[in-house]
Protein backbone atom coordinates (compact mmCIF):
# COMPACT_ATOMS: atom_id res chain seq x y z
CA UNK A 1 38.58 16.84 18.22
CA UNK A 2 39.94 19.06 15.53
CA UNK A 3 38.42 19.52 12.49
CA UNK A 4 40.88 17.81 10.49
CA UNK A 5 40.11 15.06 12.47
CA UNK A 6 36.29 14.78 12.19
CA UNK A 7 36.12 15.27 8.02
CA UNK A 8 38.74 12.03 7.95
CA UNK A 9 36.62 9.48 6.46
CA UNK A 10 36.98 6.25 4.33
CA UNK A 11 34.07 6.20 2.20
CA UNK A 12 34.35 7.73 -1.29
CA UNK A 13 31.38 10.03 -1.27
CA UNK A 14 31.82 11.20 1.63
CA UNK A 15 35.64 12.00 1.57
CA UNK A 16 35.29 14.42 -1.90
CA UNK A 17 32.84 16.91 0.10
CA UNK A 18 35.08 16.26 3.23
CA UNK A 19 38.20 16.94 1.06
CA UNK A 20 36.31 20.29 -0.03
CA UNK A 21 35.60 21.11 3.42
CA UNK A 22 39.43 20.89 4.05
CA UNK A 23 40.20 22.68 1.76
CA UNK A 24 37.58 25.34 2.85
CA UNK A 25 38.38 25.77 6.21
CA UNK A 26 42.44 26.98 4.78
CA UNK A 27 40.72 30.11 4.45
CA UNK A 28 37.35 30.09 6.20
CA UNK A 29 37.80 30.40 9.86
CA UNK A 30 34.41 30.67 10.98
CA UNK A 31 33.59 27.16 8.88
CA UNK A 32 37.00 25.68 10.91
CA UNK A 33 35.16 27.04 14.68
CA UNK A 34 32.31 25.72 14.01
CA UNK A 35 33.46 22.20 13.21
CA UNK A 36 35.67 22.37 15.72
CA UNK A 37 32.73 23.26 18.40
CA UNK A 38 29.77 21.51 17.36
CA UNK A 39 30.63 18.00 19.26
CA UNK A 40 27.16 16.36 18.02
CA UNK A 41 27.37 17.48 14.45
CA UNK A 42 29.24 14.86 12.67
CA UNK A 43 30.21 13.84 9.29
CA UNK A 44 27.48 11.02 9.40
CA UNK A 45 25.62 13.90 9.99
CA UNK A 46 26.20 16.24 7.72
CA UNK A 47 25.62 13.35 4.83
CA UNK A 48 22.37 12.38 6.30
CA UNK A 49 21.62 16.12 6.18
CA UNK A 50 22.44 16.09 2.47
CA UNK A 51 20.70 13.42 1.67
CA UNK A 52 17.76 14.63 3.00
CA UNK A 53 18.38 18.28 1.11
CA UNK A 54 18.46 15.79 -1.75
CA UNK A 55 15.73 13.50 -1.12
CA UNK A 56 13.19 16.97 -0.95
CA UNK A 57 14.56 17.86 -4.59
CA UNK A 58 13.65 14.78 -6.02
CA UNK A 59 11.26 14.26 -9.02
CA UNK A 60 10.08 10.73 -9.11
CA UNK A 61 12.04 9.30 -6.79
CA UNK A 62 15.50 11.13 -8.83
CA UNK A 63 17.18 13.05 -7.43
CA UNK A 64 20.56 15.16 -9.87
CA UNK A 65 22.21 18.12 -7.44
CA UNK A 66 25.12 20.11 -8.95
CA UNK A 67 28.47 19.66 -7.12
CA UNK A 68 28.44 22.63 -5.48
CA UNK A 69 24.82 22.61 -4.26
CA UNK A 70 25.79 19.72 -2.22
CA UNK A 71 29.21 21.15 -1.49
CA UNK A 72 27.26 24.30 -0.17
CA UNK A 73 24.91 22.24 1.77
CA UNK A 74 27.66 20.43 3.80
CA UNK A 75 29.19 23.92 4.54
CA UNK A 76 25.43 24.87 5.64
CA UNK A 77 25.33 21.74 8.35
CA UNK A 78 28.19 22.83 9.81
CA UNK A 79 27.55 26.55 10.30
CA UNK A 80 24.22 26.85 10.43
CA UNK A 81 22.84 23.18 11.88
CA UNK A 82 23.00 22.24 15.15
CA UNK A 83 22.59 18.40 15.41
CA UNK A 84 19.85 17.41 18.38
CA UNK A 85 20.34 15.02 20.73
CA UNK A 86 19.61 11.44 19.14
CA UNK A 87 15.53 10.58 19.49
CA UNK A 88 14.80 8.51 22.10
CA UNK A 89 11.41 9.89 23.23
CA UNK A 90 8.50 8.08 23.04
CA UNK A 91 7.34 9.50 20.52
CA UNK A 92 9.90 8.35 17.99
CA UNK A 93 9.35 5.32 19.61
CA UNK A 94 6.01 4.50 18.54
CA UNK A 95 6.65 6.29 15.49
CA UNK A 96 8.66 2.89 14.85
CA UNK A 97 6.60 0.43 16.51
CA UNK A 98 3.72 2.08 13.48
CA UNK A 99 6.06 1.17 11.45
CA UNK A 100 6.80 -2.10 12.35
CA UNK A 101 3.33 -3.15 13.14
CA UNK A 102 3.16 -1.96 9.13
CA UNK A 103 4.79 -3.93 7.58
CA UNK A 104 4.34 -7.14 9.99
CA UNK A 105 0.52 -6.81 8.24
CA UNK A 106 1.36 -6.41 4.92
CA UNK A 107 3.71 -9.21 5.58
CA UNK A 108 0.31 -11.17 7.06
CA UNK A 109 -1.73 -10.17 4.47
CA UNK A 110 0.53 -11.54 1.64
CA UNK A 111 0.59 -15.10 3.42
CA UNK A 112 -2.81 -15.48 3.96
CA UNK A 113 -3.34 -14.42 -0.19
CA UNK A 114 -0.61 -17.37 -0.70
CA UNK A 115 -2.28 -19.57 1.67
CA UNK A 116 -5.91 -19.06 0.02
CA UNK A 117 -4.32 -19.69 -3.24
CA UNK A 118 -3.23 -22.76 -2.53
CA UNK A 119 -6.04 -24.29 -0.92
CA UNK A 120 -8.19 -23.36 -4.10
CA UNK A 121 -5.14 -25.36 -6.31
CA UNK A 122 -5.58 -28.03 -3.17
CA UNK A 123 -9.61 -28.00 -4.04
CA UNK A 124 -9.26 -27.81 -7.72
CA UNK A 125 -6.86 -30.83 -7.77
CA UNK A 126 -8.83 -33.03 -5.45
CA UNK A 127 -12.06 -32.55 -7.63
CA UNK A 128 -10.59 -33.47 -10.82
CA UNK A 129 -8.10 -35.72 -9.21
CA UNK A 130 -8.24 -38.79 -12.01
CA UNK A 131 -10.29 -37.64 -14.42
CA UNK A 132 -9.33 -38.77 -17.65
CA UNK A 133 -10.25 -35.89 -20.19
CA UNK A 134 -9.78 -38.11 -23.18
CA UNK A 135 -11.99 -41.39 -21.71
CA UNK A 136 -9.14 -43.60 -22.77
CA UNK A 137 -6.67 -45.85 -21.50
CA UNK A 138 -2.68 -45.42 -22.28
């Protein structure tokens, strides 16, 4: 796959860095060989790569990166990252499962708050279940 095939892309944020890349590689060889060699880099990739550059930069959970920081970052996944093969060890694995078995008991936790909650409204209304606060008929 060439590398004007790989940076072709649909999504908007993604196609202005991969437009800059195209626009790189008319006069940077080495940036054209090594998107033209690395078969597991990809654009996905690279933006997941970005975002992470971008997500370590970020004060209170904002995050505002220059143009050409991020342009120079995407050049920087393509020359000088070399995408792994995709995590399927165990170890990711359970890294997951954690992650599920998480949130499953905060999930848990929140029902049984709801749950006692209601049973005290359940207890509350059956104790003062027709008491008539002003002694009088209407």
């Amino acid at each position: 796959m060439t590398y004007e095939e790989k940076l072709q892309v649909e999504k908007k944020q993604v196609k202005v860095i991969c437009d800059y890349l195209m626009e790189l590689c008319k006069t940077d060889e080495n940036l054209v060989r090594a998107i033209n060699e690395k078969e597991k880099n990809s654009v996905s990739g690279m933006f997941k790569y970005i975002k992470g550059k971008a997500q370590k930069e970020a004060e209170d959970g904002c995050a505002m990166i220059a143009d050409q920081v991020v342009y120079d970052w995407a050049r920087e996944y393509w020359l000088d990252y070399e995408e792994k093969d995709k995590p399927n060890d165990a170890e990711t694995l359970k890294e997951i499962k954690d992650s599920i078995v998480a949130k499953t008991e905060r999930i848990v936790e929140k029902h049984k708050k709801i749950e006692e909650k209601q049973k005290k409204e359940e207890a509350f209304n059956k104790l003062y279940d027709g008491l008539d606060l002003f002694g009088g008929d209407f």
